[in-house]
C-alpha atoms as a PDB file:
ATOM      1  CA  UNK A   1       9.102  40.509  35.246  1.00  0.00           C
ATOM      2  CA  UNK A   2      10.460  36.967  34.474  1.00  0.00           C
ATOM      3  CA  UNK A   3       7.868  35.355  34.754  1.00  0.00           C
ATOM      4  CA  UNK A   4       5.554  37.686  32.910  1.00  0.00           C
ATOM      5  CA  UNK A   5       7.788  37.546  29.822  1.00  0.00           C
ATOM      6  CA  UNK A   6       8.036  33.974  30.480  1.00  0.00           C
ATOM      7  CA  UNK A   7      11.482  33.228  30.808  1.00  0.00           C
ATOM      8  CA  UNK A   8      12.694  30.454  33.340  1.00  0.00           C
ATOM      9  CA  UNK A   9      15.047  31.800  36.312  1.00  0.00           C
ATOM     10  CA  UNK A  10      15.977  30.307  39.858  1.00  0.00           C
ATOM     11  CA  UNK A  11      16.755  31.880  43.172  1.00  0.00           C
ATOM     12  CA  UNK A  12      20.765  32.199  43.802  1.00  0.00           C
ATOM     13  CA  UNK A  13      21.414  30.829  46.908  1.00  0.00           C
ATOM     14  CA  UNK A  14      24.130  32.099  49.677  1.00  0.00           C
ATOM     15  CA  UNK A  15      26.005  30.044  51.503  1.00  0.00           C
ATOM     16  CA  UNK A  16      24.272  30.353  55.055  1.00  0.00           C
ATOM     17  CA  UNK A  17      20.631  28.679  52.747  1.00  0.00           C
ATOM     18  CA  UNK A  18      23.406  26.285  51.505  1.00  0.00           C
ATOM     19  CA  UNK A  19      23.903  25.334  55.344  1.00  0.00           C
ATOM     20  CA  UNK A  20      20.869  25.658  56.359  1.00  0.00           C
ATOM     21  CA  UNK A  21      19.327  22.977  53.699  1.00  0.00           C
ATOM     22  CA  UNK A  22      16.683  20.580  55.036  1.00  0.00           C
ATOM     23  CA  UNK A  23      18.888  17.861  53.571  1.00  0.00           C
ATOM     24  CA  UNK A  24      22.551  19.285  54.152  1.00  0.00           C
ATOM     25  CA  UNK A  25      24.521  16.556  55.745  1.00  0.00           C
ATOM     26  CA  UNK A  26      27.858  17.089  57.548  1.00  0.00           C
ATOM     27  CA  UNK A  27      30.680  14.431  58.723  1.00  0.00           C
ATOM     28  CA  UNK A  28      33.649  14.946  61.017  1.00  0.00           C
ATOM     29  CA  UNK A  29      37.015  15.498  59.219  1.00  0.00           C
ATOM     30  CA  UNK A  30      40.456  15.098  61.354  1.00  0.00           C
ATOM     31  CA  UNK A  31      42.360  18.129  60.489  1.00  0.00           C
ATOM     32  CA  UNK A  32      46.473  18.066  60.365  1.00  0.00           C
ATOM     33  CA  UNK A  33      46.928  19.817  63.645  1.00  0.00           C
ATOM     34  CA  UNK A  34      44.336  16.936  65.554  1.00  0.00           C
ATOM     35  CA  UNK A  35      41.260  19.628  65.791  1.00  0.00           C
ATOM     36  CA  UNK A  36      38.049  18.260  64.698  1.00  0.00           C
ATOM     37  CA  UNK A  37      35.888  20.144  62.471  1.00  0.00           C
ATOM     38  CA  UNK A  38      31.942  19.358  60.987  1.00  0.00           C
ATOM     39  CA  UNK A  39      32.302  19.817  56.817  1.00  0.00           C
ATOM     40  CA  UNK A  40      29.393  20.015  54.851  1.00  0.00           C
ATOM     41  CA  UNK A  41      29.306  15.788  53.527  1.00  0.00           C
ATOM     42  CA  UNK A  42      29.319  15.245  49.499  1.00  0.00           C
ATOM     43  CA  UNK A  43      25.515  15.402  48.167  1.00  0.00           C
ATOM     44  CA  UNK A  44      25.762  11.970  46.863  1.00  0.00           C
ATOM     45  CA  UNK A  45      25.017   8.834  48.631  1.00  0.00           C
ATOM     46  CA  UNK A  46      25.694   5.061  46.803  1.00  0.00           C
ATOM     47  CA  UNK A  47      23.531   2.719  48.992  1.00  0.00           C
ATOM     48  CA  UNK A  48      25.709  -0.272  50.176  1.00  0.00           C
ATOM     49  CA  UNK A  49      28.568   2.036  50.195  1.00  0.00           C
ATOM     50  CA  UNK A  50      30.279   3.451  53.527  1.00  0.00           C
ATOM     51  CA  UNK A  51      31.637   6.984  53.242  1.00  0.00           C
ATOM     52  CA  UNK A  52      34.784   7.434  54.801  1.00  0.00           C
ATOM     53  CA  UNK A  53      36.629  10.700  55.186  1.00  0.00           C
ATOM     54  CA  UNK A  54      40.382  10.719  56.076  1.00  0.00           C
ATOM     55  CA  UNK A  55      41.940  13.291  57.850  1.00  0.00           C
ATOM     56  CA  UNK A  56      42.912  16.512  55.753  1.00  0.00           C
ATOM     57  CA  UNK A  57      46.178  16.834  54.777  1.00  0.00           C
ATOM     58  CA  UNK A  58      48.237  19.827  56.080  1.00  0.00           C
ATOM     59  CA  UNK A  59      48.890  22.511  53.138  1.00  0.00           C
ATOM     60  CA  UNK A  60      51.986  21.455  51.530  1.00  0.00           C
ATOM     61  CA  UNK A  61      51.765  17.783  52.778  1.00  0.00           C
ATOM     62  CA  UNK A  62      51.311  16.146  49.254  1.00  0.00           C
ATOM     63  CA  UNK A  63      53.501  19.053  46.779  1.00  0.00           C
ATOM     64  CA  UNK A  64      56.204  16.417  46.125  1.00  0.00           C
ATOM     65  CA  UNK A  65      54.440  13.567  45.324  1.00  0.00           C
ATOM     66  CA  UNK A  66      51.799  15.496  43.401  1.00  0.00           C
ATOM     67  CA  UNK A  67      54.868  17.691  41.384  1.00  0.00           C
ATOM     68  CA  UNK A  68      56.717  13.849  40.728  1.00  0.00           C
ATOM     69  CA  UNK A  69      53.015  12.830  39.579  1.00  0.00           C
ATOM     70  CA  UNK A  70      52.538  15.755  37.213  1.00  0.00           C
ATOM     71  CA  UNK A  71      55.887  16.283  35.816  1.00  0.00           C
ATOM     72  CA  UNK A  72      57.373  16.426  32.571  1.00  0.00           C
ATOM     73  CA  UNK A  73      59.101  13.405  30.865  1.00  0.00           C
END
């Protein structure tokens, strides 16, 4: 029916097409507790320029530095 009335649409994708995307690129991430997981990589890629991912931070890791960075005063 969109298209007869001529109105533009696009397909909603899940997260399983989002996966399973020719192009979909993944990198290894370190997580806090040493296990090794594949995460879907950023979409962008700056030629000349090396991604490098650091490990992931365990939950909590970073509150007082990011609470001393984002306070009042």
């Amino acid at each position: 029916r969109l298209e007869e009335a001529r109105i533009a649409y696009g397909r909603l994708s899940s997260l399983d097409d989002l996966m399973r995307h020719p192009q979909a690129r993944f990198v290894a991430v370190e997580l806090s507790d040493g296990k090794v997981i594949d995460c879907l990589a950023p979409g962008v890629v700056v030629a000349g320029r090396e991604d490098r991912y650091g490990p992931v931070p365990a939950l909590g890791a970073d509150d007082a530095a990011l609470r001393a960075e984002f306070a009042e005063g």
